[in-house]
N, C-alpha and C. Protein backbone atom coordinates (compact mmCIF):
# COMPACT_ATOMS: atom_id res chain seq x y z
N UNK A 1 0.82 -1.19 0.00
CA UNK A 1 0.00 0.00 0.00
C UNK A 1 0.87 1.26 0.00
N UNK A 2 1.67 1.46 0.68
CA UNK A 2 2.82 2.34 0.90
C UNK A 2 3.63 2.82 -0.81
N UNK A 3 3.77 1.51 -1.41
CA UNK A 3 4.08 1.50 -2.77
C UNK A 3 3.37 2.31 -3.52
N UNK A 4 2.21 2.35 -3.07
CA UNK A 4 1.30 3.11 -4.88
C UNK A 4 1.28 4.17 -4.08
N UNK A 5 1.05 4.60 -2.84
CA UNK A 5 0.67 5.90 -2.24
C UNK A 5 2.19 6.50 -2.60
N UNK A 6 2.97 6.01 -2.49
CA UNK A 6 4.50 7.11 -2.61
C UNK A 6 4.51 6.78 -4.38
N UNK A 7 4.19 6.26 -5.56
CA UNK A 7 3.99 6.08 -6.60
C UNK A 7 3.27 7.56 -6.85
N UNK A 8 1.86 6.96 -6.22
CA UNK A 8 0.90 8.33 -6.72
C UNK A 8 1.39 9.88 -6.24
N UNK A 9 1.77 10.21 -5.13
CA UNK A 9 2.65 11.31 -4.88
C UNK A 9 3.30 11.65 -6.01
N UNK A 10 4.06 10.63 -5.74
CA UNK A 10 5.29 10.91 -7.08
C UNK A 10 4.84 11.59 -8.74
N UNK A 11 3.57 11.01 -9.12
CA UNK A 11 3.16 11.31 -10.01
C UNK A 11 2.53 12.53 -10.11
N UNK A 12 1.93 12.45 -8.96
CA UNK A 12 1.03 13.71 -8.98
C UNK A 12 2.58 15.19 -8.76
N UNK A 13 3.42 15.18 -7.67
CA UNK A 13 4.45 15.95 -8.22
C UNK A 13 4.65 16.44 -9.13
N UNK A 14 5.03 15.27 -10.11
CA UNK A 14 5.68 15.35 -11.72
C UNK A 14 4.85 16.49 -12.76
N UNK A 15 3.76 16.08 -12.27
CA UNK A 15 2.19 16.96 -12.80
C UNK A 15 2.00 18.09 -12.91
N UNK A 16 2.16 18.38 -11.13
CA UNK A 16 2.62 20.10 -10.98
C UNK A 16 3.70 20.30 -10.83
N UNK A 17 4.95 20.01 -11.40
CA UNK A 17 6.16 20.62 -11.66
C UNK A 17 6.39 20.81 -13.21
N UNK A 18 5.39 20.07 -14.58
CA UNK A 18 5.34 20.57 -15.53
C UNK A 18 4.39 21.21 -15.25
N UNK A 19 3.17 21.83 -14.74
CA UNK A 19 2.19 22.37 -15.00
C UNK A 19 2.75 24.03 -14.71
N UNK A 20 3.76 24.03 -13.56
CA UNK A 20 3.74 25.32 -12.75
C UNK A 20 4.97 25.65 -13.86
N UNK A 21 5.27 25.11 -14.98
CA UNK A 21 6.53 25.59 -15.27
C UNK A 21 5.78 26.66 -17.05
N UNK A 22 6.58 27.74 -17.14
CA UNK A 22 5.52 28.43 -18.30
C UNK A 22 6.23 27.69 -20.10
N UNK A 23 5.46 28.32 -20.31
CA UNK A 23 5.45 27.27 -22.27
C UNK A 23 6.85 28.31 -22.67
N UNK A 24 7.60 27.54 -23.48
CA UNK A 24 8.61 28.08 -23.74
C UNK A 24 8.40 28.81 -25.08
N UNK A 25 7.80 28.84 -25.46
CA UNK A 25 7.07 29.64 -26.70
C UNK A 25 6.79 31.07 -25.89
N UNK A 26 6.19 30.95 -24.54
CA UNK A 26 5.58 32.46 -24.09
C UNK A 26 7.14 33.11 -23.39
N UNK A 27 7.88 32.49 -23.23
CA UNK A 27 9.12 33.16 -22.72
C UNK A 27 9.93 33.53 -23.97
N UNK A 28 10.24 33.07 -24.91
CA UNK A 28 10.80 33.49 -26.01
C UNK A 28 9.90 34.87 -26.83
N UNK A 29 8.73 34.76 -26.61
CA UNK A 29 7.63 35.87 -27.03
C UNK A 29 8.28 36.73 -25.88
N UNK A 30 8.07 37.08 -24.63
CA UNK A 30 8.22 37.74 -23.59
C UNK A 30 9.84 38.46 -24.06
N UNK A 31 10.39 37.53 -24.20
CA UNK A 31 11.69 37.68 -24.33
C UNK A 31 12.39 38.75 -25.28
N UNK A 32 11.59 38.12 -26.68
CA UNK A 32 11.53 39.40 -27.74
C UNK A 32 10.72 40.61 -27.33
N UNK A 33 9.89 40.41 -26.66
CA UNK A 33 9.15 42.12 -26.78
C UNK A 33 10.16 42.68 -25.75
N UNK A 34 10.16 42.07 -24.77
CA UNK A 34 11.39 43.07 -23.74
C UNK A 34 12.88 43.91 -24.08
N UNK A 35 13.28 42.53 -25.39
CA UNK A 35 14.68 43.17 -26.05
C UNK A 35 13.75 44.36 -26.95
N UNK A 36 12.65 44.22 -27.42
CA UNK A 36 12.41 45.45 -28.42
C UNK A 36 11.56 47.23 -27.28
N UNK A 37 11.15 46.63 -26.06
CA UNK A 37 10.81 47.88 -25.39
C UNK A 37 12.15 48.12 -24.97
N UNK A 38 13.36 47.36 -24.24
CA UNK A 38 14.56 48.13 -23.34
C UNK A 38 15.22 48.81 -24.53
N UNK A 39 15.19 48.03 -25.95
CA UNK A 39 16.34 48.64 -27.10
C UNK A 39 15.53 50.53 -27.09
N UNK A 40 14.13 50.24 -27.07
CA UNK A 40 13.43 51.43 -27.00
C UNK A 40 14.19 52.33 -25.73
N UNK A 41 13.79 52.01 -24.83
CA UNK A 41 14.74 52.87 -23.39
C UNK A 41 15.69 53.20 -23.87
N UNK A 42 16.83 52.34 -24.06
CA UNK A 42 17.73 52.70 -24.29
C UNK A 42 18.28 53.57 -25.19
N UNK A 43 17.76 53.40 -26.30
CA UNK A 43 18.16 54.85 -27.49
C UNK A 43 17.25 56.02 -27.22
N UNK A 44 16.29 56.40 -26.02
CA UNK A 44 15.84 57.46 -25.34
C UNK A 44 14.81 57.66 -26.21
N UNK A 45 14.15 56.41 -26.95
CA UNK A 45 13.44 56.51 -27.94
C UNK A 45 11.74 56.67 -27.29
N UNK A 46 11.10 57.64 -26.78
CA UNK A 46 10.26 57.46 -25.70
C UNK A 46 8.75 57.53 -26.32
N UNK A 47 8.71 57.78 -27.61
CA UNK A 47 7.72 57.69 -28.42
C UNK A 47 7.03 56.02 -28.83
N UNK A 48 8.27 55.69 -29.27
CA UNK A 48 8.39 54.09 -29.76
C UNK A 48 7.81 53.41 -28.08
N UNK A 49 8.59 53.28 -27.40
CA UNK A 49 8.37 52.72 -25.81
C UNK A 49 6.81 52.85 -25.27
N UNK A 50 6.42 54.24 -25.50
CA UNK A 50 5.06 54.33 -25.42
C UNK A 50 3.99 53.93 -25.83
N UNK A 51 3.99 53.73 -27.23
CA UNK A 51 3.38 52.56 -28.02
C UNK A 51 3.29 51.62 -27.44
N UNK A 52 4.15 51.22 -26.85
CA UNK A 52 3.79 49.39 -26.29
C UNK A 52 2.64 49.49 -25.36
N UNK A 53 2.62 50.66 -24.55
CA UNK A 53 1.57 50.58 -23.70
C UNK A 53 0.23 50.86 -24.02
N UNK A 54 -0.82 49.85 -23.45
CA UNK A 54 -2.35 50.51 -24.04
C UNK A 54 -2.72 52.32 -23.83
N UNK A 55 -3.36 52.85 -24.47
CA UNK A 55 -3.59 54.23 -24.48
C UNK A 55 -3.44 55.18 -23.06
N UNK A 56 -3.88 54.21 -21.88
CA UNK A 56 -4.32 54.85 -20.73
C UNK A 56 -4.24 53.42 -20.11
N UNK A 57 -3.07 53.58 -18.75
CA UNK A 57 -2.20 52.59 -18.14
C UNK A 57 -2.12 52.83 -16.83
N UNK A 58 -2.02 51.89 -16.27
CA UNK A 58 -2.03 52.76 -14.67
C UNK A 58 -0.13 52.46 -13.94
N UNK A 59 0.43 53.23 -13.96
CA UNK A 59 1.94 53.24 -13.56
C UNK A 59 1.82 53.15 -12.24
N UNK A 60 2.71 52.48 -11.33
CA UNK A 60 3.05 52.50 -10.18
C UNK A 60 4.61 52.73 -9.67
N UNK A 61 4.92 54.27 -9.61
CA UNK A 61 6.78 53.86 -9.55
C UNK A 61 6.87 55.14 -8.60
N UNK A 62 7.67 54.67 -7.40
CA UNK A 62 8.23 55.73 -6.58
C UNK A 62 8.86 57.33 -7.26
N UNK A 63 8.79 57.77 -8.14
CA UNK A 63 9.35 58.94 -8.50
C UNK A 63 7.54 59.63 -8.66
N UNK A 64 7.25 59.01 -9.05
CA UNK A 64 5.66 59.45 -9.11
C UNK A 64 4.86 60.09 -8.28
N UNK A 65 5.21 59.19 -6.85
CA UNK A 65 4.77 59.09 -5.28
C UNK A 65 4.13 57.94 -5.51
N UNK A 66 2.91 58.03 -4.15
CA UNK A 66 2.32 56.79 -3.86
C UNK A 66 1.44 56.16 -4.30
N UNK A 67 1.06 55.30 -5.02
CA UNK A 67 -0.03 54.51 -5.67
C UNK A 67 0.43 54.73 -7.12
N UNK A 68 -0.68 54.05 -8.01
CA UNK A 68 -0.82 53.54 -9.13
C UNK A 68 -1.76 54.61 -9.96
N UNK A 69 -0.95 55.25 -10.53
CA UNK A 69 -1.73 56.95 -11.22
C UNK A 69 -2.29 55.81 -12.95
N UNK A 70 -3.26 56.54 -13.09
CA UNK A 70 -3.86 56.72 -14.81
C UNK A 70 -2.53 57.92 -15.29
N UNK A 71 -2.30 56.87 -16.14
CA UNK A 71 -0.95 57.62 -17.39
C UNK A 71 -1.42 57.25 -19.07
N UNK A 72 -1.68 58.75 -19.60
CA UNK A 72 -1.65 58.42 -21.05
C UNK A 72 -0.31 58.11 -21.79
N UNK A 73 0.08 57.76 -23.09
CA UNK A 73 1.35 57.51 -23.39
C UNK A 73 1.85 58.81 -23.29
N UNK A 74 1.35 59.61 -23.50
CA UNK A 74 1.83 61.75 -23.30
C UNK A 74 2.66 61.73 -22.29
N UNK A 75 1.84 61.37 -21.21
CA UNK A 75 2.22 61.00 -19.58
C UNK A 75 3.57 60.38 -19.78
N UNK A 76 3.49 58.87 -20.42
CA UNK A 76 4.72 58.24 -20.39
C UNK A 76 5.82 58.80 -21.08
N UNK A 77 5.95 59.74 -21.98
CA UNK A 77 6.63 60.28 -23.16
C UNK A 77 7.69 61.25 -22.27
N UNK A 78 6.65 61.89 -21.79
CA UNK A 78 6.60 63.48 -20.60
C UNK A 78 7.93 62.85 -19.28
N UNK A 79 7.60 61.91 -18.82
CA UNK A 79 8.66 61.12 -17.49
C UNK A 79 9.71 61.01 -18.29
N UNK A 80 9.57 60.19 -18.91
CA UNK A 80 10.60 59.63 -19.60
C UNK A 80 11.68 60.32 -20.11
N UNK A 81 11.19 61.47 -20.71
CA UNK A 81 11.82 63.03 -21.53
C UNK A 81 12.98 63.41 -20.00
N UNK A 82 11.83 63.50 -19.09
CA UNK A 82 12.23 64.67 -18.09
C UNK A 82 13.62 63.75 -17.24
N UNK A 83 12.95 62.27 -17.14
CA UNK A 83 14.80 61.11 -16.56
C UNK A 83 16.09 61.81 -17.35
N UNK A 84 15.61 61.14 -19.06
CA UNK A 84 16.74 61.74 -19.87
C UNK A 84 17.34 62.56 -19.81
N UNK A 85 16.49 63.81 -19.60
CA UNK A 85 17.33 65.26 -19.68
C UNK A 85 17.73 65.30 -18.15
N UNK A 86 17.32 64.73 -17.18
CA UNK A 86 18.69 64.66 -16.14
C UNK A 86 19.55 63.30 -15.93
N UNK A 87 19.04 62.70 -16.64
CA UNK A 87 20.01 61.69 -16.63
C UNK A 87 20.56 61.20 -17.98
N UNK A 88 21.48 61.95 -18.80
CA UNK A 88 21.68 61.32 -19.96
C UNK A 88 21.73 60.14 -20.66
N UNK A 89 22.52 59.88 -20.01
CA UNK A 89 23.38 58.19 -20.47
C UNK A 89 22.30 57.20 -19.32
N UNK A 90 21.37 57.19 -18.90
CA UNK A 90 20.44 56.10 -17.99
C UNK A 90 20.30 55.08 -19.60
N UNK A 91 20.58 53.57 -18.45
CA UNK A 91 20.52 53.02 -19.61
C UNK A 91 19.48 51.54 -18.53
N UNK A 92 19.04 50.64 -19.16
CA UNK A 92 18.36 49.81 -18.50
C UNK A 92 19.17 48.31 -19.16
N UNK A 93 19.42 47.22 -18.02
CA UNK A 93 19.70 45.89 -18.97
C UNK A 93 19.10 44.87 -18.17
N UNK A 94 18.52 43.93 -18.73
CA UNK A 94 17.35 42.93 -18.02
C UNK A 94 18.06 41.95 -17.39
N UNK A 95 17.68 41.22 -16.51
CA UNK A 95 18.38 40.64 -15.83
C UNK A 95 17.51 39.21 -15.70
N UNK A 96 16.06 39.24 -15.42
CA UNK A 96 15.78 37.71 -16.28
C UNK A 96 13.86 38.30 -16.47
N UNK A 97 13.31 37.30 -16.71
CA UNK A 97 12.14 37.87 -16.85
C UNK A 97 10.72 36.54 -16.35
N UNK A 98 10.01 37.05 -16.10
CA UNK A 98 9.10 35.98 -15.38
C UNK A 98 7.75 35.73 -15.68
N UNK A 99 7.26 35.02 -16.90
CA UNK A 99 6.11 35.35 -17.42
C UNK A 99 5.28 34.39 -16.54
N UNK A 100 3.96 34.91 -16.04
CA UNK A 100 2.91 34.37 -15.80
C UNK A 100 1.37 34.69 -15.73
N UNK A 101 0.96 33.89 -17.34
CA UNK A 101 -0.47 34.30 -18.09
C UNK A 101 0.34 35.90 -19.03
N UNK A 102 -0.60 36.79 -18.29
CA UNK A 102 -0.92 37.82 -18.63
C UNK A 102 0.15 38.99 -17.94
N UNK A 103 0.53 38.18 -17.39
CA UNK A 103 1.60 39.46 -15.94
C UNK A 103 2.98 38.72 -16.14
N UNK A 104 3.89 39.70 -16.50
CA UNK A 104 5.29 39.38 -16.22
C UNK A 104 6.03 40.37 -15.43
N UNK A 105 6.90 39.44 -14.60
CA UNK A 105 8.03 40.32 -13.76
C UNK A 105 9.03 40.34 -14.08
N UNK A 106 9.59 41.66 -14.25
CA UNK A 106 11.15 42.09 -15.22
C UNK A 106 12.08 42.70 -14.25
N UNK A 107 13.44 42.01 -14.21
CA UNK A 107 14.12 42.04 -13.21
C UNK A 107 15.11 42.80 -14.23
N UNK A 108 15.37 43.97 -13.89
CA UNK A 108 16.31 44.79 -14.60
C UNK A 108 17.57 45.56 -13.50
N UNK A 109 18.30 46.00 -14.47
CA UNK A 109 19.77 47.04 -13.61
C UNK A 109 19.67 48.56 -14.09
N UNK A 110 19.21 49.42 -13.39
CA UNK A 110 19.62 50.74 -14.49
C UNK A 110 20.80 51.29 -14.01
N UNK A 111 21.47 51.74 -15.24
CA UNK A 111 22.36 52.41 -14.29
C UNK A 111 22.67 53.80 -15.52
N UNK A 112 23.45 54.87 -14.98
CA UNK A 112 24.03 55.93 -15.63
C UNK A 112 24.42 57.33 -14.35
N UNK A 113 24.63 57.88 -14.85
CA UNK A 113 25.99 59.10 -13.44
C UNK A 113 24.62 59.79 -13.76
N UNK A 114 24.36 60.45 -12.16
CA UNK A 114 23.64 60.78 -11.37
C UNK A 114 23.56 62.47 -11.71
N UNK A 115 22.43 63.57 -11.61
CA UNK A 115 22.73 65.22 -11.59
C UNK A 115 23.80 65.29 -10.69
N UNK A 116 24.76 64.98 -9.61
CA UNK A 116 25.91 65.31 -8.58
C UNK A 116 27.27 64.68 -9.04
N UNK A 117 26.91 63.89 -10.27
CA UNK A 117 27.87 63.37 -11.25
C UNK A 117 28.37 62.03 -10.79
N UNK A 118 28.15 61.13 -9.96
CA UNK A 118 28.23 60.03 -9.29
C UNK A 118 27.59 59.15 -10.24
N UNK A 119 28.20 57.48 -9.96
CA UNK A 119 27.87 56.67 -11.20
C UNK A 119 26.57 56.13 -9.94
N UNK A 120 25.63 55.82 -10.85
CA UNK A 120 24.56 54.99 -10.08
C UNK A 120 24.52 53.59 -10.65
N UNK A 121 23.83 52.38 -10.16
CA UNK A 121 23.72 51.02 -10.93
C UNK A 121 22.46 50.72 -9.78
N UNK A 122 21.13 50.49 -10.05
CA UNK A 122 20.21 50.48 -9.06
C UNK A 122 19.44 49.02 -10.13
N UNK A 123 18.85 48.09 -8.63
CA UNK A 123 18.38 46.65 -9.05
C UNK A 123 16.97 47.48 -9.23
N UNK A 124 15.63 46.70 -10.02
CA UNK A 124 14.48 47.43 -10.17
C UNK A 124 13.51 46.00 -10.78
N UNK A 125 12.64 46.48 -9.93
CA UNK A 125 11.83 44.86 -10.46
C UNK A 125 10.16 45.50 -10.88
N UNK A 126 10.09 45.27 -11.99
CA UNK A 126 8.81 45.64 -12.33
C UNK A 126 7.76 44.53 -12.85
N UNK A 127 6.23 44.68 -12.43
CA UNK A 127 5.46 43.58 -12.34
C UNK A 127 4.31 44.29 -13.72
N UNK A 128 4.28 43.94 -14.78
CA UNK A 128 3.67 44.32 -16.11
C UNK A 128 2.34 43.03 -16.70
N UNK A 129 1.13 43.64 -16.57
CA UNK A 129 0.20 43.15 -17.10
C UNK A 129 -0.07 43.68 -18.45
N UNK A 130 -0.19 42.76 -19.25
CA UNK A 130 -1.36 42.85 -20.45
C UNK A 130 -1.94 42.53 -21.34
N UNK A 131 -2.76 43.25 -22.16
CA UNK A 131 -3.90 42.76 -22.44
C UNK A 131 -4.00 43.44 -23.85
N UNK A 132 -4.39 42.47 -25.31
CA UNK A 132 -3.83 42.49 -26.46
C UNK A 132 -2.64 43.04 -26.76
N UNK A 133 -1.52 42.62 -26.21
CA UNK A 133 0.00 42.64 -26.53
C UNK A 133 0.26 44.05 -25.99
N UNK A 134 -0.64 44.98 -25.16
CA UNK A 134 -0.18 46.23 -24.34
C UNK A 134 0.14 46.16 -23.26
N UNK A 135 0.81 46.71 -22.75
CA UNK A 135 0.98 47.22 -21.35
C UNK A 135 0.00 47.97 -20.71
N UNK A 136 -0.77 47.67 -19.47
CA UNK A 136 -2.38 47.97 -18.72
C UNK A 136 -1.93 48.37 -17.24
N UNK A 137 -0.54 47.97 -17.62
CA UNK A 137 -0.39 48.00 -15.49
C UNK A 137 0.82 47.83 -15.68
N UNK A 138 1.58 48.73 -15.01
CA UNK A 138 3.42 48.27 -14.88
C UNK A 138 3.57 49.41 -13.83
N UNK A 139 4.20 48.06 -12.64
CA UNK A 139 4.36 48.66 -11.53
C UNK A 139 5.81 48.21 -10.93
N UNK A 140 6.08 49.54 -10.95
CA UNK A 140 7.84 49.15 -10.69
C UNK A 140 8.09 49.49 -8.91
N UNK A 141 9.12 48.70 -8.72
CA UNK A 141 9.96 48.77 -7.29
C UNK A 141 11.21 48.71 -7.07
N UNK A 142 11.75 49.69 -6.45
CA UNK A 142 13.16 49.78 -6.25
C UNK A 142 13.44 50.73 -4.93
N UNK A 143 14.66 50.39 -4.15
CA UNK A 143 14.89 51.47 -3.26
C UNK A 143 15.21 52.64 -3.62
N UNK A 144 14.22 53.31 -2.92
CA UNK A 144 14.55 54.66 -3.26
C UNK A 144 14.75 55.60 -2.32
N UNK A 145 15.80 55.41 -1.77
CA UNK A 145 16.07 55.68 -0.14
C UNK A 145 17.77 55.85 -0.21
């Protein structure tokens, strides 16, 4: 009896360790859109970047303040402009990425020299929903302290 009960365990394991694991088709998808929004960041291209997101998005990121604001892409264009022009050279590079369904978590590094001229390199983890291939929700976290 002991036999099939540690059998059936076993199986049932096996079950949810392919089940909990994501389709490698949606990580290679994930994968490409992320190299084509950071290539966007990165050449300060903030028009292109904005596009990815649906029209009206709700952002969540400490430079903002507190909570999760309604942002048109204007909105996103407008931040983005205003980093650049104090931070020139800010550059972003991904560090792995975590798709699940509809929501992925993007583990990135930004780094570039600071308005006091100091080099910065800050970890930043952002949690991105969406919905027909847009961005609906991207809510970033990092110390900002």
């Amino acid at each position: 009896m002991k036999f099939y009960l540690l059998a059936a365990l076993g199986v049932l394991f096996a079950i949810l360790t392919i089940a909990g694991r994501p389709k490698s088709n949606e990580n290679k998808e994930y994968k490409a859109y992320f190299d084509e929004f950071f290539g966007y960041f990165n050449a300060h291209d903030w028009e292109s970047m904005a596009n990815m997101y649906a029209e009206t998005a709700y952002v969540q990121d400490p430079s903002l303040g507190f909570g999760s604001f309604k942002q048109t892409r204007a909105d996103i264009i407008k931040h983005y402009s205003e980093l650049s022009a104090m931070i020139p050279d800010v550059r972003d590079s991904v560090v792995n990425i975590y798709p699940s369904g509809n929501t992925v978590t993007v583990e990135f590094i930004s780094t570039g020299t600071a308005p006091d001229g100091t080099k910065f390199s800050l970890p930043i983890c952002a949690i991105m929903t969406f919905d027909d291939g847009l961005i609906v929700k991207d809510h970033v976290y990092y110390d900002n302290f």
